[in-house]
N, C-alpha and C. Protein backbone atom coordinates (compact mmCIF):
# COMPACT_ATOMS: atom_id res chain seq x y z
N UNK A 1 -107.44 78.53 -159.98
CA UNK A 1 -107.67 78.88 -161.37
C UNK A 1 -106.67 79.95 -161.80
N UNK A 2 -106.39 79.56 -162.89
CA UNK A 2 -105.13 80.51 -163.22
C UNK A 2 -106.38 82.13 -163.91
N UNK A 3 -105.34 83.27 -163.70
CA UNK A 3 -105.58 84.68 -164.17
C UNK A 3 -105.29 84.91 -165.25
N UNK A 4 -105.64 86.23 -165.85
CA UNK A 4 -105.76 86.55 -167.10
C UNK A 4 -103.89 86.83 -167.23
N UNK A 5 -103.54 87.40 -166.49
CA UNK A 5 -102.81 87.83 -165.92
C UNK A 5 -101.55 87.23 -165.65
N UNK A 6 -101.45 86.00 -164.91
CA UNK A 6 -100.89 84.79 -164.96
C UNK A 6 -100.62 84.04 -166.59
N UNK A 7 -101.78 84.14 -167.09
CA UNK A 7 -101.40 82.99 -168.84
C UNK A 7 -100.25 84.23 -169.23
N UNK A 8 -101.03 85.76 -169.56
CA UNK A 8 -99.61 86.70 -170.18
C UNK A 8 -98.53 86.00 -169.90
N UNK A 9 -98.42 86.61 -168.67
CA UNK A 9 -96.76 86.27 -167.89
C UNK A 9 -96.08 84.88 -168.67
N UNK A 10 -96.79 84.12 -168.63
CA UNK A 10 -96.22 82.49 -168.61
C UNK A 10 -95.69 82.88 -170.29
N UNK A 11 -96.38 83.22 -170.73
CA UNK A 11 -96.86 83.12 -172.06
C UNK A 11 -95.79 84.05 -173.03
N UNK A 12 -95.62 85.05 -172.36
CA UNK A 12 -95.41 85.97 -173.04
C UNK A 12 -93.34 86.19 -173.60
N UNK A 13 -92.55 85.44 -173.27
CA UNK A 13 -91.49 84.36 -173.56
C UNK A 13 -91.43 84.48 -175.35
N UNK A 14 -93.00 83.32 -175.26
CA UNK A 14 -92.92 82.13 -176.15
C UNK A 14 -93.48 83.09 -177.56
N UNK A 15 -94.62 83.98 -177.09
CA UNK A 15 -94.97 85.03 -177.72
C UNK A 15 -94.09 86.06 -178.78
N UNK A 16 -93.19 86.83 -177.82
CA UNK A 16 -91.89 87.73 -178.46
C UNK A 16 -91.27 86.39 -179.54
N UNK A 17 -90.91 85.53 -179.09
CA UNK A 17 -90.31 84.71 -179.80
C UNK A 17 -91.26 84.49 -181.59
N UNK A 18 -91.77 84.03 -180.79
CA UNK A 18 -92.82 83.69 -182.46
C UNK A 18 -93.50 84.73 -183.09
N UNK A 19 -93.26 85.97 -182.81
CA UNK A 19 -94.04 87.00 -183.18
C UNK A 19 -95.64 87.15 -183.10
N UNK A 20 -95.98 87.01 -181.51
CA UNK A 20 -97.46 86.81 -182.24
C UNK A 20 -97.57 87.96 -180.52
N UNK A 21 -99.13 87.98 -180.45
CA UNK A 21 -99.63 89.43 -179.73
C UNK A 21 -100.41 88.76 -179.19
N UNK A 22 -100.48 88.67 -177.73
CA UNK A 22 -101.79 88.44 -176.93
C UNK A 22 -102.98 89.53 -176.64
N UNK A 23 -103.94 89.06 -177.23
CA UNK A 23 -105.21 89.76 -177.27
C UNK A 23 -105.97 89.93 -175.92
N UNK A 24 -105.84 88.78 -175.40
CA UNK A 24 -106.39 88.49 -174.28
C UNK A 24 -107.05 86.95 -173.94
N UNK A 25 -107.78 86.54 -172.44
CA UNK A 25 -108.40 85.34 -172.33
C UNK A 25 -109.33 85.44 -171.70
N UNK A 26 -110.18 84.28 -171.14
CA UNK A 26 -111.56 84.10 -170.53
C UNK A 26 -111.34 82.72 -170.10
N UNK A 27 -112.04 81.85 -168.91
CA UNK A 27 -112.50 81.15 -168.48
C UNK A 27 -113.12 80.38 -169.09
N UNK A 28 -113.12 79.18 -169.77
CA UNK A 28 -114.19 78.31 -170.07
C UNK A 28 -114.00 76.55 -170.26
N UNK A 29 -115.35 76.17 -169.50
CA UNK A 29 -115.80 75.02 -168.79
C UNK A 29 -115.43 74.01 -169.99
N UNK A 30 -114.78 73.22 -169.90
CA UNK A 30 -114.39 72.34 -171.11
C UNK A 30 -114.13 70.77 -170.66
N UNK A 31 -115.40 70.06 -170.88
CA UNK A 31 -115.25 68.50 -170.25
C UNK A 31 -115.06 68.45 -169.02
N UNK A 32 -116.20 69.22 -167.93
CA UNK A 32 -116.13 69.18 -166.43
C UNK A 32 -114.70 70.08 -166.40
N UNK A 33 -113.74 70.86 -167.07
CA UNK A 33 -112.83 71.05 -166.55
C UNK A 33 -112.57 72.58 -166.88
N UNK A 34 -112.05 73.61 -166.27
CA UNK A 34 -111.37 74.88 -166.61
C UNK A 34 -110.50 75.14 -167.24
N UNK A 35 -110.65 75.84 -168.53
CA UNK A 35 -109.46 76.15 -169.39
C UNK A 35 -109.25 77.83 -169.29
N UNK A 36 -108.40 78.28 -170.15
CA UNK A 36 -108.39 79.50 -170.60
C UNK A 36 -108.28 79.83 -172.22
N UNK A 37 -109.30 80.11 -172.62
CA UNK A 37 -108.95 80.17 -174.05
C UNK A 37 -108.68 81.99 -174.23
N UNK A 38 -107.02 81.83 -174.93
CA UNK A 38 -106.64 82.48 -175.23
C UNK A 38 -106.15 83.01 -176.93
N UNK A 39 -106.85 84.43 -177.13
CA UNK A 39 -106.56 84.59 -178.36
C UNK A 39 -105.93 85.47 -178.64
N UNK A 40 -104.82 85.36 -179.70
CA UNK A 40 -103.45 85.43 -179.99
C UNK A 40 -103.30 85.71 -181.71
N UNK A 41 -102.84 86.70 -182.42
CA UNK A 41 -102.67 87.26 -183.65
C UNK A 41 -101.10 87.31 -184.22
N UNK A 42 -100.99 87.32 -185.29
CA UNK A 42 -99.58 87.10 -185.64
C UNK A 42 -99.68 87.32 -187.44
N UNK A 43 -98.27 86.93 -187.79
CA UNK A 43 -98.54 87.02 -189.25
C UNK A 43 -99.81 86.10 -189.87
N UNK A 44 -99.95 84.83 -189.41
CA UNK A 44 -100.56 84.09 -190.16
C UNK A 44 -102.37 84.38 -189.99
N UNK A 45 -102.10 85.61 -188.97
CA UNK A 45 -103.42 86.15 -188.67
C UNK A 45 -104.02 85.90 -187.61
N UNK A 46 -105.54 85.36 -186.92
CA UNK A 46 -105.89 85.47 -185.50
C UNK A 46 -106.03 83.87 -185.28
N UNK A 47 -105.83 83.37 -183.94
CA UNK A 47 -106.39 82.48 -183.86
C UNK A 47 -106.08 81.94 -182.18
N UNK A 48 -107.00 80.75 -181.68
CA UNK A 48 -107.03 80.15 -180.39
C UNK A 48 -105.47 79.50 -179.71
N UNK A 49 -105.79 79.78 -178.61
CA UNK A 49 -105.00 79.22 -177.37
C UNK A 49 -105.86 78.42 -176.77
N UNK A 50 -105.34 77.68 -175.93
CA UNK A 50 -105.73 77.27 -174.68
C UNK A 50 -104.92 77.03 -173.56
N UNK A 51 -104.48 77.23 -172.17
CA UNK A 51 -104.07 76.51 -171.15
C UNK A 51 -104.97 76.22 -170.14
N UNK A 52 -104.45 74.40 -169.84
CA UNK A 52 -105.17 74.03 -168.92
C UNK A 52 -105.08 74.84 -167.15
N UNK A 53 -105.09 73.99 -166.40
CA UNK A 53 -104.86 74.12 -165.12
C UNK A 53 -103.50 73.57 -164.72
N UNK A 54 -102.94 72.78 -165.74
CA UNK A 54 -102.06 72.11 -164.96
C UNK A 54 -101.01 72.66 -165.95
N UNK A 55 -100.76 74.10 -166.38
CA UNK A 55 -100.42 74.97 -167.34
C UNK A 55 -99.56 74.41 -168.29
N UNK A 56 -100.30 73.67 -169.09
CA UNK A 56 -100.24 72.86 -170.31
C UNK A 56 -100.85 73.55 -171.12
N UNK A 57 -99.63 74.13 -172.54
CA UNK A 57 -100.43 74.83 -173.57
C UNK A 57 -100.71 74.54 -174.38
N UNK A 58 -102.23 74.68 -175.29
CA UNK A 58 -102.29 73.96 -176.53
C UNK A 58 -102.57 75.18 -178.11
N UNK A 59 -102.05 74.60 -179.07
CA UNK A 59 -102.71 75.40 -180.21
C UNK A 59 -103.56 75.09 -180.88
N UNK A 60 -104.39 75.86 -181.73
CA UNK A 60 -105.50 74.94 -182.44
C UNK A 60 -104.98 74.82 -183.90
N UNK A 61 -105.58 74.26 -184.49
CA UNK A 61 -104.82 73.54 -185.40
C UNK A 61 -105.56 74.47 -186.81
N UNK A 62 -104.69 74.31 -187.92
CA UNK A 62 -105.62 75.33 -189.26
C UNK A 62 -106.92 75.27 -189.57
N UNK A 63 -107.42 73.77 -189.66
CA UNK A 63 -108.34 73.53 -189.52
C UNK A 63 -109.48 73.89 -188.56
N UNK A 64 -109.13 74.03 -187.27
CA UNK A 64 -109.72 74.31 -186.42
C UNK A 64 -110.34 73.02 -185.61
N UNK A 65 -110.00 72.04 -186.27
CA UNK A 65 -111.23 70.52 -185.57
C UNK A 65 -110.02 70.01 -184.05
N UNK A 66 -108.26 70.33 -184.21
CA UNK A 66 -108.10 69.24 -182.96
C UNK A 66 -106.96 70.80 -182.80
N UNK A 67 -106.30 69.58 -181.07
CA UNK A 67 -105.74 70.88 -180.84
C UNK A 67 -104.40 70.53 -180.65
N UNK A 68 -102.92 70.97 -180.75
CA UNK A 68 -101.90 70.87 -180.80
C UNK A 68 -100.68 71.25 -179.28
N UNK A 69 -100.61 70.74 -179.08
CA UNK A 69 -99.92 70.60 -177.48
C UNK A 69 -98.38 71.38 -177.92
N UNK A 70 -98.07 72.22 -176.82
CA UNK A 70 -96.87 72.81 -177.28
C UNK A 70 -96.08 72.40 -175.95
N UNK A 71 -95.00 71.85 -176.21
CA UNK A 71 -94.26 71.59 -175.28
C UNK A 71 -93.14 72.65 -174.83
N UNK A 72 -92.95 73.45 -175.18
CA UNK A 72 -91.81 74.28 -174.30
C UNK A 72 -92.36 75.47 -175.00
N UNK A 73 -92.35 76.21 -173.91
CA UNK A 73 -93.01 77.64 -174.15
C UNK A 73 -92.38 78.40 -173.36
C-alpha cells in the first residue's frame, strides 16, 4: 500500500507545475480495492485526487459524478 508520503513525492512534480498544494491523503476501500484519496487546492479552489495501487492518477471531474485519469504526472 502506497504512503502518505510516497503519493507527495510522486506527486509533487506535477503539483509545482500546475500550481496546486497538497493538503494531504487517507486510505480508502473503493470496489474491494485501496485507493488514496488525495486533496489538493489551487486557483480553481479545493478539490479530490485519487491514486490507485498501481500508481495511476485520477482527477475528479467539476461536477464531481466521474473521474478523470491523468496520464503523465
Amino acid at each position: 500500500m502506497l504512503s502518505s508520503f510516497e503519493v507527495e513525492k510522486l506527486t509533487e512534480r506535477f503539483f509545482e507545475e500546475k500550481s496546486l498544494h497538497f493538503e494531504g491523503c487517507f486510505p480508502v476501500t473503493e470496489k474491494n480495492e485501496t485507493v488514496m484519496r488525495i486533496y489538493v487546492w489551487g486557483v480553481q479552489g479545493r478539490f479530490m485526487m485519487k491514486m490507485k495501487q498501481d500508481r495511476s492518477l485520477f482527477s475528479q471531474s467539476k461536477d464531481r459524478k466521474r473521474w478523470i485519469p491523468i496520464k503523465n504526472y
